[in-house]
Protein backbone atom coordinates (compact mmCIF):
# COMPACT_ATOMS: atom_id res chain seq x y z
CA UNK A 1 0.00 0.00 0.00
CA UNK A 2 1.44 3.36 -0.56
CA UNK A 3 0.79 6.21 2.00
CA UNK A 4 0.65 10.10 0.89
CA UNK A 5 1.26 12.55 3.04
CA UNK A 6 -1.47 15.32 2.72
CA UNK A 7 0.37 18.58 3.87
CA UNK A 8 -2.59 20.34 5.03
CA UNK A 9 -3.86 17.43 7.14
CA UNK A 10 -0.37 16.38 7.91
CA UNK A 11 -0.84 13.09 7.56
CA UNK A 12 0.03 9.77 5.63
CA UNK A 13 -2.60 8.39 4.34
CA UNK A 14 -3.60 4.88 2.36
CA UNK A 15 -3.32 6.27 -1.56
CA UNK A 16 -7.15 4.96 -2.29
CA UNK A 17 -7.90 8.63 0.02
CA UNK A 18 -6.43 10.80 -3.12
CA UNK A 19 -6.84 11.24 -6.58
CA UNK A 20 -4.04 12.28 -9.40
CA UNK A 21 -4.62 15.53 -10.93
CA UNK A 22 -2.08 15.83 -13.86
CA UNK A 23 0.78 17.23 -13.97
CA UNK A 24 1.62 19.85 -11.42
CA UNK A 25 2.44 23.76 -12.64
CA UNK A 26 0.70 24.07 -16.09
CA UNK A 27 0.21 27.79 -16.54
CA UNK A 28 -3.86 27.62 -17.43
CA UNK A 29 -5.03 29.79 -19.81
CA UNK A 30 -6.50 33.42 -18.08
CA UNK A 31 -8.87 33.33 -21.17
CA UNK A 32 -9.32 30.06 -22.28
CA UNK A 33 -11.56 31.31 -24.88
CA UNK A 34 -8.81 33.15 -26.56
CA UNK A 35 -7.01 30.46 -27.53
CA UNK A 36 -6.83 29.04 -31.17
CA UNK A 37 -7.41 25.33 -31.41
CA UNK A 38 -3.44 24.50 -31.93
CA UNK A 39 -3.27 26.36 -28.17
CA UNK A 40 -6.05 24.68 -26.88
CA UNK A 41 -5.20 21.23 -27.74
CA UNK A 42 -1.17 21.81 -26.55
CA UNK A 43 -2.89 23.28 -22.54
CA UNK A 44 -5.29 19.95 -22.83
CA UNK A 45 -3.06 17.34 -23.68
CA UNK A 46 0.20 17.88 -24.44
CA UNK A 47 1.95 16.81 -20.92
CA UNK A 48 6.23 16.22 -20.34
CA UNK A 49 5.14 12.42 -19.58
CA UNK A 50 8.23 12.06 -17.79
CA UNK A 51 9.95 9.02 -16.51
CA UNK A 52 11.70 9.27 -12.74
CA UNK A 53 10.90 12.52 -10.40
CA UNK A 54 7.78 14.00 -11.49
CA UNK A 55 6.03 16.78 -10.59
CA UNK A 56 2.63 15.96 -10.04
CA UNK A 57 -1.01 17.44 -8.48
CA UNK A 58 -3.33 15.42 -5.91
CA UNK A 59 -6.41 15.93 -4.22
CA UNK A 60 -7.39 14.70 -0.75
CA UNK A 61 -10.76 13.41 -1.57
CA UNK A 62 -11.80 11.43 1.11
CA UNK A 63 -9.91 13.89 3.61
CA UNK A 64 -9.85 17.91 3.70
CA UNK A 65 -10.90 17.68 -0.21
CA UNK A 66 -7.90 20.02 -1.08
CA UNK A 67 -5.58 19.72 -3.94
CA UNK A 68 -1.47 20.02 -3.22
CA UNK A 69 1.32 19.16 -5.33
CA UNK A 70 3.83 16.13 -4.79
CA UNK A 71 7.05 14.95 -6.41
CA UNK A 72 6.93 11.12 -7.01
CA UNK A 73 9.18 9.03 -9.31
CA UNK A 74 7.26 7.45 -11.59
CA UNK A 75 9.55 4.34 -11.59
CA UNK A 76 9.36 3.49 -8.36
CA UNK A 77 6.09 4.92 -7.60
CA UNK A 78 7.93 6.35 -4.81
CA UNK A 79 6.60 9.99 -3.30
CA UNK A 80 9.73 12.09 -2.56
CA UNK A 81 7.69 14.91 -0.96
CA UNK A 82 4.40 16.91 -0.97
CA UNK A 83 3.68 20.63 -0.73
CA UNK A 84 0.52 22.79 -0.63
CA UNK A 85 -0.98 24.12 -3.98
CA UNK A 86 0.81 28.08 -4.21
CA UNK A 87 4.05 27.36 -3.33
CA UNK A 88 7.27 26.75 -5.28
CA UNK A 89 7.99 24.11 -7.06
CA UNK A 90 10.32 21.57 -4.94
């Protein structure tokens, strides 16, 4: 079982308590409506898909419901750290 550690409960938790949000620090569109389809489909899909330390988003469902950001390798499936949503990437 892997445990997350939620930084605004502070607590490690089973991972069936969260849910993966894509990749962390996409700049979203202010006006999403301004963008051509060529920019629209690069924000939507286009992701770095990368192998080893990722930067990735999470959500606490089934806890304080808030989304943070953690750094996991996507090798080992191992989480190197979380961090609240707002703050620097790590």
């Amino acid at each position: 079982m892997i445990l997350i550690h939620c930084p605004y409960c502070d607590e490690r938790r089973p991972e069936l308590e969260f849910a993966y949000g894509g990749e962390a620090h996409i700049a979203r569109p202010v006006q999403p409506a301004d963008l051509n389809d060529q920019q629209w489909e690069g924000y939507l899909f286009i992701r770095s898909n990368t192998k080893g330390r990722h930067h990735e988003r999470w959500r606490h469902v089934h806890g304080c419901g808030r989304f943070f950001n953690a750094v996991r390798d996507t090798v080992t499936d191992k989480f190197e750290t979380t961090y609240k949503a707002g703050e620097p990437r790590k």
